[in-house]
C-alpha atoms as a PDB file:
ATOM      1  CA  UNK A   1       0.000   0.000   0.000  1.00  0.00           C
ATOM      2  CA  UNK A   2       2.657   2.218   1.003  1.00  0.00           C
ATOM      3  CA  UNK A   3       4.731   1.627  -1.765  1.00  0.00           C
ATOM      4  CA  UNK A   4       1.564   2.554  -4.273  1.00  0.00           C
ATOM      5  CA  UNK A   5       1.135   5.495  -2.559  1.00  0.00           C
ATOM      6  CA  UNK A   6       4.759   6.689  -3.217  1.00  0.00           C
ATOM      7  CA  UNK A   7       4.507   5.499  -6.884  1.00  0.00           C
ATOM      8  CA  UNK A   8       1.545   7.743  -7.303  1.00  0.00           C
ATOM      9  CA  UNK A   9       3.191  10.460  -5.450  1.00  0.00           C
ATOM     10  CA  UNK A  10       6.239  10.973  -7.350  1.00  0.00           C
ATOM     11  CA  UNK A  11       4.112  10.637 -10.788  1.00  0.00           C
ATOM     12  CA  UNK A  12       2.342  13.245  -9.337  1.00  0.00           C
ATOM     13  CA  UNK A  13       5.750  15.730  -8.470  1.00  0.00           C
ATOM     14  CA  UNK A  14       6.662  14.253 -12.375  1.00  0.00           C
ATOM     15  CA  UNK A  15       4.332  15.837 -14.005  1.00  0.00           C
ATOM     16  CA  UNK A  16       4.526  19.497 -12.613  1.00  0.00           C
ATOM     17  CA  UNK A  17       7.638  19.639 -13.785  1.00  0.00           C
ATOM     18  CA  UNK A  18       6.199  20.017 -17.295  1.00  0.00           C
ATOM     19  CA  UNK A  19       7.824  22.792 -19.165  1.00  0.00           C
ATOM     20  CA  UNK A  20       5.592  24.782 -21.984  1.00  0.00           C
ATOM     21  CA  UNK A  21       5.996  28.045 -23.627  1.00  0.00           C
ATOM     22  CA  UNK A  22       5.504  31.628 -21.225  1.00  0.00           C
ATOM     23  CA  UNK A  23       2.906  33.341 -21.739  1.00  0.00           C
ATOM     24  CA  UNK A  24       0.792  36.092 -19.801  1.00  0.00           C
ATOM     25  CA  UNK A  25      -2.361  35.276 -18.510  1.00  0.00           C
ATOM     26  CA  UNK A  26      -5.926  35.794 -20.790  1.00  0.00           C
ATOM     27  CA  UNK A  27      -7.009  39.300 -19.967  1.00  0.00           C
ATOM     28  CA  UNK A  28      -3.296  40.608 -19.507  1.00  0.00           C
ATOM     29  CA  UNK A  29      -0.908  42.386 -21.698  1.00  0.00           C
ATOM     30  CA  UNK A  30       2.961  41.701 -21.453  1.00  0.00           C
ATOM     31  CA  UNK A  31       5.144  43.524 -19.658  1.00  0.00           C
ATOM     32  CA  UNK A  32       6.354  46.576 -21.510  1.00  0.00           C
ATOM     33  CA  UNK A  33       9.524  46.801 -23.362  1.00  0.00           C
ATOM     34  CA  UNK A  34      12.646  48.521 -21.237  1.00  0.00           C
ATOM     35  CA  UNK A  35      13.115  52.683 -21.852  1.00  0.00           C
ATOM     36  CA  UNK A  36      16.537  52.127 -23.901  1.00  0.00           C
ATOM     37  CA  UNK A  37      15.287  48.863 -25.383  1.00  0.00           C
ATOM     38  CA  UNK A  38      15.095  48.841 -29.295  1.00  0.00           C
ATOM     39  CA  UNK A  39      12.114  45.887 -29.579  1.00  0.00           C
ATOM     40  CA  UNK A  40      10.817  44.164 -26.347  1.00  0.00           C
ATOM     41  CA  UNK A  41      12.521  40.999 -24.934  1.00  0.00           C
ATOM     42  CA  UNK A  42      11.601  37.397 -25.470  1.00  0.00           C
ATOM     43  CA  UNK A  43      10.108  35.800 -22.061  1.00  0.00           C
ATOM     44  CA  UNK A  44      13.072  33.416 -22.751  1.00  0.00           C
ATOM     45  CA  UNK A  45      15.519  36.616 -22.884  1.00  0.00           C
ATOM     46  CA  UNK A  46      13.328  37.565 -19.473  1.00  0.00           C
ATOM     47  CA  UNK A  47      14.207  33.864 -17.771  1.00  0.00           C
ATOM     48  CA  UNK A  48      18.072  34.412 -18.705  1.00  0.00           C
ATOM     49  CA  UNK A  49      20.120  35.696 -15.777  1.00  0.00           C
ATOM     50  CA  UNK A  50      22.089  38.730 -16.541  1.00  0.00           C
ATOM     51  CA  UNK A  51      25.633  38.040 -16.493  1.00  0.00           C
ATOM     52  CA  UNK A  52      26.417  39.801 -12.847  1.00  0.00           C
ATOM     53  CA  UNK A  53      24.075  37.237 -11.597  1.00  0.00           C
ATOM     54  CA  UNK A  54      26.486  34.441 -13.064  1.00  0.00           C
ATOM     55  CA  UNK A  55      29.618  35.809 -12.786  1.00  0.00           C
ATOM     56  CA  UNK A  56      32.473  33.787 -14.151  1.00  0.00           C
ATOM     57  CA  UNK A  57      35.314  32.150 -12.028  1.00  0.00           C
ATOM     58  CA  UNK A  58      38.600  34.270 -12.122  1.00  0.00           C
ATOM     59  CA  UNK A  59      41.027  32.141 -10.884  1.00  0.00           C
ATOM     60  CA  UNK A  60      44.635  33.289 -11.094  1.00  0.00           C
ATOM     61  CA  UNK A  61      46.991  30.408 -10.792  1.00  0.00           C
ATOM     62  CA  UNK A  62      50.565  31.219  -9.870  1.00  0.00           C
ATOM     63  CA  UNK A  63      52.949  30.668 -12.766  1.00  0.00           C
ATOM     64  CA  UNK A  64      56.098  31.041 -11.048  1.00  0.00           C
ATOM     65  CA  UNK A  65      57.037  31.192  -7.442  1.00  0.00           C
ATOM     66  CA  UNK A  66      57.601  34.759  -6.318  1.00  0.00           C
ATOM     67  CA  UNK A  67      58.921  36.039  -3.000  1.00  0.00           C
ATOM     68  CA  UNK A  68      57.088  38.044  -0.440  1.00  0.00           C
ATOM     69  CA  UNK A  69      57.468  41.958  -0.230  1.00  0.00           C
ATOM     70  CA  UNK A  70      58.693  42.600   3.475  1.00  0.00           C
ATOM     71  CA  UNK A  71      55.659  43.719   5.703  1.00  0.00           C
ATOM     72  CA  UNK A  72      56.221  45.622   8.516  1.00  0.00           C
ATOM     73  CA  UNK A  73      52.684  44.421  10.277  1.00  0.00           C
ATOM     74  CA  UNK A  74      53.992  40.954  10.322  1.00  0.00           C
ATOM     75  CA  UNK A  75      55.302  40.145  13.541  1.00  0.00           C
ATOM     76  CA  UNK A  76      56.665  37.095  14.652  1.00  0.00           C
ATOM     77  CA  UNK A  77      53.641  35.051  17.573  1.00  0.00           C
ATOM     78  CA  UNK A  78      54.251  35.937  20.854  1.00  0.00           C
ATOM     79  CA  UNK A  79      54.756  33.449  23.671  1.00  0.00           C
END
């Protein structure tokens, strides 16, 4: 019984997952186009993240070994 349940249950959760095109509701207009905007966006153009909201990594591997400036705030632990 239980196990029928949880069959049914995750077909359930399956299927709202279904993916269609956007669209704004009967009786609504879309939203308007942007001030500076030449033609108004796609909804998929409205679903893509802007780039500062996925930035890309930066990583800056050290190519060659490189000693350390002297810093006079680094002082040796005290006992």
């Amino acid at each position: 019984m239980r196990t029928a349940t949880a069959i049914a249950l995750l077909t359930l959760l399956a299927a709202c997952g279904s993916r269609g095109e956007l669209k704004p509701a009967e009786g609504h207009a879309p939203p308007p186009k942007p001030a500076f905007a030449t033609a108004a966006p796609t909804p998929s153009e409205m679903m893509a993240p802007p780039s500062q909201a996925v930035p890309t990594r930066n990583d800056e591997l050290l190519t060659r070994s490189q000693e350390r400036s002297n810093d006079r705030f680094s002082q040796p632990p005290r006992n």
